[in-house]
C-alpha atoms as a PDB file:
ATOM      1  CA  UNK A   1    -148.581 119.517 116.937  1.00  0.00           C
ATOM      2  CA  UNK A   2    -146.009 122.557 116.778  1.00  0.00           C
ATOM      3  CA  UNK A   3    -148.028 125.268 117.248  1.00  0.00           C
ATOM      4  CA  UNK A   4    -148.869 127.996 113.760  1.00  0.00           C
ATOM      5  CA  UNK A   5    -146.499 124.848 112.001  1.00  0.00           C
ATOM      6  CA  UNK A   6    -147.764 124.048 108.141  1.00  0.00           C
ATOM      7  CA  UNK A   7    -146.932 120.692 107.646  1.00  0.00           C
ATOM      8  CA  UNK A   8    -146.922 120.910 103.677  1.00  0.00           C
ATOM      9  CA  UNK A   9    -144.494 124.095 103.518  1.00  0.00           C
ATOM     10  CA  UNK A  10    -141.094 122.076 104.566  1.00  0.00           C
ATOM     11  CA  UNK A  11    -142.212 119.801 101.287  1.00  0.00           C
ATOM     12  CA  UNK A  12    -139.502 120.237  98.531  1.00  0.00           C
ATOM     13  CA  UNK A  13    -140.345 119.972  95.266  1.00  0.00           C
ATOM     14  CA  UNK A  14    -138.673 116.470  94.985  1.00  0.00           C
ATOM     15  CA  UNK A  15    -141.003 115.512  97.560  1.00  0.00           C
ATOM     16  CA  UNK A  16    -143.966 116.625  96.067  1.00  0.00           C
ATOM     17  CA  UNK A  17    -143.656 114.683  93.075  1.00  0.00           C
ATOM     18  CA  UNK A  18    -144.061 111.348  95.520  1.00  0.00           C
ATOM     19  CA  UNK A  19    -147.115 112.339  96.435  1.00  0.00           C
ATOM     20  CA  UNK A  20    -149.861 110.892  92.796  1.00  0.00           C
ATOM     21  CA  UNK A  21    -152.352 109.926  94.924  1.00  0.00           C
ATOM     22  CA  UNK A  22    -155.740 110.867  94.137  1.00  0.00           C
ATOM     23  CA  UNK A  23    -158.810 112.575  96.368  1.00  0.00           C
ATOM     24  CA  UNK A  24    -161.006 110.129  94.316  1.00  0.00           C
ATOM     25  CA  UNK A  25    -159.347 106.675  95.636  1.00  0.00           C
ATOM     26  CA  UNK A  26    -158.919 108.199  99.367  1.00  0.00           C
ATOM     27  CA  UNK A  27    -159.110 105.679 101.860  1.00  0.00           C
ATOM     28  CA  UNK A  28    -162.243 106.609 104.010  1.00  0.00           C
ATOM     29  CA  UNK A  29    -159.532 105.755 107.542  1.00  0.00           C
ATOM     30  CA  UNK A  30    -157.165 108.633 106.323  1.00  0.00           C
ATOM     31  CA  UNK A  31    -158.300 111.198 109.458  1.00  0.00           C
ATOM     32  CA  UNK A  32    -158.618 114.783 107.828  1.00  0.00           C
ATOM     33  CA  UNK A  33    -155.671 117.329 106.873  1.00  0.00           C
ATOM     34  CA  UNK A  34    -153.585 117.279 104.259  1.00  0.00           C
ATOM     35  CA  UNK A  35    -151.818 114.154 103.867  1.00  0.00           C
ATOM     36  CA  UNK A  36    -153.760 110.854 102.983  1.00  0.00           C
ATOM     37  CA  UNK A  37    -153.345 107.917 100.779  1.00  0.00           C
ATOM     38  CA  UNK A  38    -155.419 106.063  98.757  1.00  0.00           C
ATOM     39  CA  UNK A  39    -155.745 102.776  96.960  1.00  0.00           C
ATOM     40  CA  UNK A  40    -151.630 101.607  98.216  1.00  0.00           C
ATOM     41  CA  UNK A  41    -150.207  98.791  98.050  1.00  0.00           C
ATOM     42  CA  UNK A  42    -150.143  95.734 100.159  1.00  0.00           C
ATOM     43  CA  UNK A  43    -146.491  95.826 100.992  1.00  0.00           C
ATOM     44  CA  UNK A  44    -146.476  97.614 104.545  1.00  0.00           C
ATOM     45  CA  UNK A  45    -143.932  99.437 104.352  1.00  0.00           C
ATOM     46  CA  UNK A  46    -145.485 102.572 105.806  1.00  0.00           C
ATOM     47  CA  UNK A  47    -145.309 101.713 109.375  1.00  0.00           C
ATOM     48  CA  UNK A  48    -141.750 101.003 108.687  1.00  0.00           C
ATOM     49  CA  UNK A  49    -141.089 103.919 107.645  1.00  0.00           C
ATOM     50  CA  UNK A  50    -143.460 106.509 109.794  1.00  0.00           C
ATOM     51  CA  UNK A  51    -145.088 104.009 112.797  1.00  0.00           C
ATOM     52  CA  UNK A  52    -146.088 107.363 114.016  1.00  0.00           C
ATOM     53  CA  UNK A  53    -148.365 108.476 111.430  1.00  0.00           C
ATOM     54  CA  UNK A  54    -149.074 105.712 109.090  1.00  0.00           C
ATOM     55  CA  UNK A  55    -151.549 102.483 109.993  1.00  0.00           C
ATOM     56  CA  UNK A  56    -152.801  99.524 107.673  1.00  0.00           C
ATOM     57  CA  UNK A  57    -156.292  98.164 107.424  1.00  0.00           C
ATOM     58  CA  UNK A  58    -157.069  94.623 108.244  1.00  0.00           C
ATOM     59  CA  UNK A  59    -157.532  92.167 105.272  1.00  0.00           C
ATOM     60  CA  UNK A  60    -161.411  92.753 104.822  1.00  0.00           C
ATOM     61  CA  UNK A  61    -160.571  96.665 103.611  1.00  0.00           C
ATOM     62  CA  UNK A  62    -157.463  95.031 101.781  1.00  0.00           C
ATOM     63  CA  UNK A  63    -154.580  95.588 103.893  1.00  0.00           C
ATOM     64  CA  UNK A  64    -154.053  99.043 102.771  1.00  0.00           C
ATOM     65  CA  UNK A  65    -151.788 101.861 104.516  1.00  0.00           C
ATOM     66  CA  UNK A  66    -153.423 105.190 105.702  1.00  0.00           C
ATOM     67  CA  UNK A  67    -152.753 108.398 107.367  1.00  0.00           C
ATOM     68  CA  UNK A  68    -153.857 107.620 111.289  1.00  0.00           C
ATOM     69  CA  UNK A  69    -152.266 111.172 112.139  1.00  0.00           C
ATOM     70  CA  UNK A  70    -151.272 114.106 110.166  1.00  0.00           C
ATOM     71  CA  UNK A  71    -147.453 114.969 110.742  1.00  0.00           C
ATOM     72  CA  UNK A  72    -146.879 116.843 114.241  1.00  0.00           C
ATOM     73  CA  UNK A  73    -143.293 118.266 113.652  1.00  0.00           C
ATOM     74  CA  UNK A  74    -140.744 118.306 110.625  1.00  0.00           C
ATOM     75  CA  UNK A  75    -139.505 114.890 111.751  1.00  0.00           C
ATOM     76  CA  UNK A  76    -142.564 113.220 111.054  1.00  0.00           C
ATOM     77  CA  UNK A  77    -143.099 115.165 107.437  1.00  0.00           C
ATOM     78  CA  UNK A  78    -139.565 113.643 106.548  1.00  0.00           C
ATOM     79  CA  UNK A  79    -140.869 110.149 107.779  1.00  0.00           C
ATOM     80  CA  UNK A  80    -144.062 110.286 105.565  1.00  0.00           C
ATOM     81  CA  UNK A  81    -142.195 111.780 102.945  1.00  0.00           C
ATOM     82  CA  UNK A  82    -140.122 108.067 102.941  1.00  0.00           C
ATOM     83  CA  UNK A  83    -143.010 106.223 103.561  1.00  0.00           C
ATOM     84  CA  UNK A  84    -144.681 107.847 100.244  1.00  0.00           C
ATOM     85  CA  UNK A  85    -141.255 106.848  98.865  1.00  0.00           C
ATOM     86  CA  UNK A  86    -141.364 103.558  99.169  1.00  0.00           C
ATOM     87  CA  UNK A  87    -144.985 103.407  98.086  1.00  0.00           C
ATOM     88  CA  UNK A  88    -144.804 102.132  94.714  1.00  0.00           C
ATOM     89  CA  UNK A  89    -148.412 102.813  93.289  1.00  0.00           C
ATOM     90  CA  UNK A  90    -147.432 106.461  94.500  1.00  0.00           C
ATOM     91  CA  UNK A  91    -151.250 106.765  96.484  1.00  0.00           C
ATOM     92  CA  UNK A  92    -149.704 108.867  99.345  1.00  0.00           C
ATOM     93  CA  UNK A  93    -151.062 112.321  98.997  1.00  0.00           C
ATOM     94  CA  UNK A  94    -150.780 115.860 100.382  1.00  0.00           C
ATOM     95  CA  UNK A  95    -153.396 117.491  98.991  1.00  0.00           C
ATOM     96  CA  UNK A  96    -156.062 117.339 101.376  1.00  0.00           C
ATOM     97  CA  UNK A  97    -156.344 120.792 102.413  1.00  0.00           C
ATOM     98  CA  UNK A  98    -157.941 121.100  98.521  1.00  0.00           C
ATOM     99  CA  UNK A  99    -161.067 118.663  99.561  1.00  0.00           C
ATOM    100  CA  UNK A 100    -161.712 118.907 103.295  1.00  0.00           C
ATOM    101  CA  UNK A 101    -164.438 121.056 103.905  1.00  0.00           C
ATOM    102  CA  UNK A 102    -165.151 121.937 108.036  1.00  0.00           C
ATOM    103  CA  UNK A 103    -168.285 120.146 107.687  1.00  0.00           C
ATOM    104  CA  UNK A 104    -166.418 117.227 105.802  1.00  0.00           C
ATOM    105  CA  UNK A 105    -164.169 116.743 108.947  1.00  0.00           C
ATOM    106  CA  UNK A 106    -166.911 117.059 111.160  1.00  0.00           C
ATOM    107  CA  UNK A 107    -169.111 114.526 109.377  1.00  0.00           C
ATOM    108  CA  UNK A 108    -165.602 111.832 109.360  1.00  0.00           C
ATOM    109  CA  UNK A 109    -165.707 112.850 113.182  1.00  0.00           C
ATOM    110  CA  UNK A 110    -169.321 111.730 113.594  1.00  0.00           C
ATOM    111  CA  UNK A 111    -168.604 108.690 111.891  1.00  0.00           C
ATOM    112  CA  UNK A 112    -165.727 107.801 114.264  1.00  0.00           C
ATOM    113  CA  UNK A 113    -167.769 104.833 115.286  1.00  0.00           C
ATOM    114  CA  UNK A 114    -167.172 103.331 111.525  1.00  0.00           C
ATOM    115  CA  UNK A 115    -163.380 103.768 112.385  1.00  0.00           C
ATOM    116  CA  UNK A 116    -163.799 102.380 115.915  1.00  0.00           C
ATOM    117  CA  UNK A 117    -165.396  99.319 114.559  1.00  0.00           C
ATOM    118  CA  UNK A 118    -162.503  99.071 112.111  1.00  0.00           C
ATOM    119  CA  UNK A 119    -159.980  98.906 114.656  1.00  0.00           C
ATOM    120  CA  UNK A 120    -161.467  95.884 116.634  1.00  0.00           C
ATOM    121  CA  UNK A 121    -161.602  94.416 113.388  1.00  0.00           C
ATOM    122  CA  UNK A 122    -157.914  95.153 113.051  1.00  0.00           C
ATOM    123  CA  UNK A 123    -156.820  93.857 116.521  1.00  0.00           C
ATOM    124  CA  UNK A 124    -158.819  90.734 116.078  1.00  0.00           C
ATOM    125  CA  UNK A 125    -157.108  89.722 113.002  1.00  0.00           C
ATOM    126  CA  UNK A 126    -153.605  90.840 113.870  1.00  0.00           C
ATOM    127  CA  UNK A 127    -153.371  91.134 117.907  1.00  0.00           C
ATOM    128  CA  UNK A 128    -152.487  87.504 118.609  1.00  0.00           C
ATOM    129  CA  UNK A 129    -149.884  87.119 115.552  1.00  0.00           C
ATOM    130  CA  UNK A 130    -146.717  85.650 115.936  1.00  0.00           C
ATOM    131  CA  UNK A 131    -145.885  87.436 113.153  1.00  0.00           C
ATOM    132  CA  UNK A 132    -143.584  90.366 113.469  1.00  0.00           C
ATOM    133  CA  UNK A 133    -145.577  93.016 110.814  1.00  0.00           C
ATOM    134  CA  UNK A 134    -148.957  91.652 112.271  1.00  0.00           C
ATOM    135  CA  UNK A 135    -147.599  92.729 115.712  1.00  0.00           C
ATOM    136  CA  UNK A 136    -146.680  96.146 114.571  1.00  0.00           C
ATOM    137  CA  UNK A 137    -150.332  96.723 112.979  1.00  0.00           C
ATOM    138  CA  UNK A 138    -151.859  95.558 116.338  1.00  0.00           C
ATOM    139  CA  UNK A 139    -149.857  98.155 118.341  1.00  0.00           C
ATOM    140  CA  UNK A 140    -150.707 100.910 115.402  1.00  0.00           C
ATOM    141  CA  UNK A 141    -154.355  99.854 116.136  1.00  0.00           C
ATOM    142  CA  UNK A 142    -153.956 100.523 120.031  1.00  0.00           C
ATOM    143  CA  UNK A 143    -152.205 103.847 118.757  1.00  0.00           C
ATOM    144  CA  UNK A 144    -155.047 104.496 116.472  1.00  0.00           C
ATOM    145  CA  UNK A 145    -157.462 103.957 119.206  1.00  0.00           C
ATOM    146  CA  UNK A 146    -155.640 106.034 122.466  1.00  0.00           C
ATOM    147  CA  UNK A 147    -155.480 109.062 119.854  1.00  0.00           C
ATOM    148  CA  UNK A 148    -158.932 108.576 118.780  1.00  0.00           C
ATOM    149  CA  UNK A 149    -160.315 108.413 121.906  1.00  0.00           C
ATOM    150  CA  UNK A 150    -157.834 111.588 123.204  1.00  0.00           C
ATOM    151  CA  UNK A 151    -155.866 114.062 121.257  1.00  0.00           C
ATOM    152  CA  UNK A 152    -157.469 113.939 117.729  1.00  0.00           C
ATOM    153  CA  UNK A 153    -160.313 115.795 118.116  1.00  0.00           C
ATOM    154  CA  UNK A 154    -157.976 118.695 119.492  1.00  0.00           C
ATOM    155  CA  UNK A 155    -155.814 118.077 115.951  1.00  0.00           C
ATOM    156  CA  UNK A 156    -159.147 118.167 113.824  1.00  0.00           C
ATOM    157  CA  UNK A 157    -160.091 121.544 115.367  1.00  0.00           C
ATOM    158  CA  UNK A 158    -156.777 122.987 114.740  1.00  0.00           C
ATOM    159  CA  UNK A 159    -157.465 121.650 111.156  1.00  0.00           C
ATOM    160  CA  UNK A 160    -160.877 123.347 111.043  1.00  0.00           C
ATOM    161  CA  UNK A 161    -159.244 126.602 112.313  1.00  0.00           C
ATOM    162  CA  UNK A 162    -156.728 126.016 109.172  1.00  0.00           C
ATOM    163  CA  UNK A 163    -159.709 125.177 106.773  1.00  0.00           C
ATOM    164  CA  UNK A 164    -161.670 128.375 107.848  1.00  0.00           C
ATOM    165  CA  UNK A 165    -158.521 130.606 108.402  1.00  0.00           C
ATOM    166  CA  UNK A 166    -156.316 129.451 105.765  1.00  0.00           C
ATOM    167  CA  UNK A 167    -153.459 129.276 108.282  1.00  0.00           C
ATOM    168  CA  UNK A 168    -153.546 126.789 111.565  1.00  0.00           C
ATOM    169  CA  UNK A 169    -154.222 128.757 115.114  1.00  0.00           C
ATOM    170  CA  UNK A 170    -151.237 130.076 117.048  1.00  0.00           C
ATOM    171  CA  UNK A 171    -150.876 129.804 120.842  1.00  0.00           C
ATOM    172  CA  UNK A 172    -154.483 130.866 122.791  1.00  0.00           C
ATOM    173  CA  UNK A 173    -156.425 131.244 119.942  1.00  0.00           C
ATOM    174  CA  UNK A 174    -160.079 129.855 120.117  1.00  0.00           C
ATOM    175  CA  UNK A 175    -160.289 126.640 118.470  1.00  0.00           C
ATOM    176  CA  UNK A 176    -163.882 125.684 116.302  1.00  0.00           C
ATOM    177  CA  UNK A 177    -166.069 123.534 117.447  1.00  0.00           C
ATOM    178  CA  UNK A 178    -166.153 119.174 116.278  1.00  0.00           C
ATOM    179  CA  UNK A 179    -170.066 119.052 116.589  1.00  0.00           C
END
């Protein structure tokens, strides 16, 4: 993530009015910060359009799109910006920063397990497809899973610093704690 970068202020107001979606129907996979989507639909197009930050569930949560990562640069904001374009129930949303609460991450870190479990879930149904799009959520899973098990928590304590600060941390400064 660019260091001091707020991914919502490159947002133009044509952009904004892609994002409808609603804290209420939030996906419980969406990882914290200010994008996330909720009840989409089951078109994947997401992936297709941001493979870096957008994932889909496996058919038992209803093959849904969510936010895996939160945008790490202006390139990816434009991508998730298209994917919410082509989303037609309009469910992407960048209003997190609104809900979140530091001890609402950290309790959606604690229950990483939950998303964890989701993910084997995910490669079982999808990993040994012959299918192109079943592929491509298989290797979002894997992506899912290396950044869960390495640089997200280092991204959600930048997010609590932006929570608690109102602004995300610049270069050296101390980061809060997960747990």
């Amino acid at each position: 993530m660019t260091v001091g970068w707020d991914p919502v202020a490159g947002l133009t107001g044509e952009d904004r009015k892609l994002f409808q979606g609603r804290w209420e129907k939030r996906l419980w996979l969406n990882v914290p910060g200010p994008f996330y989507t909720g009840e989409t639909d089951t078109c994947w197009t997401g992936r297709l359009n941001a493979p870096a930050n957008v994932m889909y569930t496996a058919s038992s949560e209803g093959s849904l799109e969510y936010v895996f990562r939160q945008p790490r640069n202006p390139d990816e904001v434009r991508q998730l910006v298209d994917a919410a374009d082509e989303e037609p129930f309009q469910e992407y949303a960048y209003d997190g920063d609104r809900w979140w609460t530091p001890a609402a991450v950290r309790q959606w870190w604690s229950a990483r397990g939950r998303v964890e479990e989701h993910l084997t879930a995910t490669l079982a149904e999808y990993g040994d497809s012959v299918h192109p799009a079943d592929r491509d959520a298989a290797t979002g899973a894997r992506e899912f899973r290396a950044y869960l098990a390495g640089g997200l928590a280092g991204d959600l304590r930048a997010y609590l610093f932006r929570l608690e600060e109102g602004r995300y941390p610049g270069a050296g400064e101390r980061l809060p704690e997960l747990g």
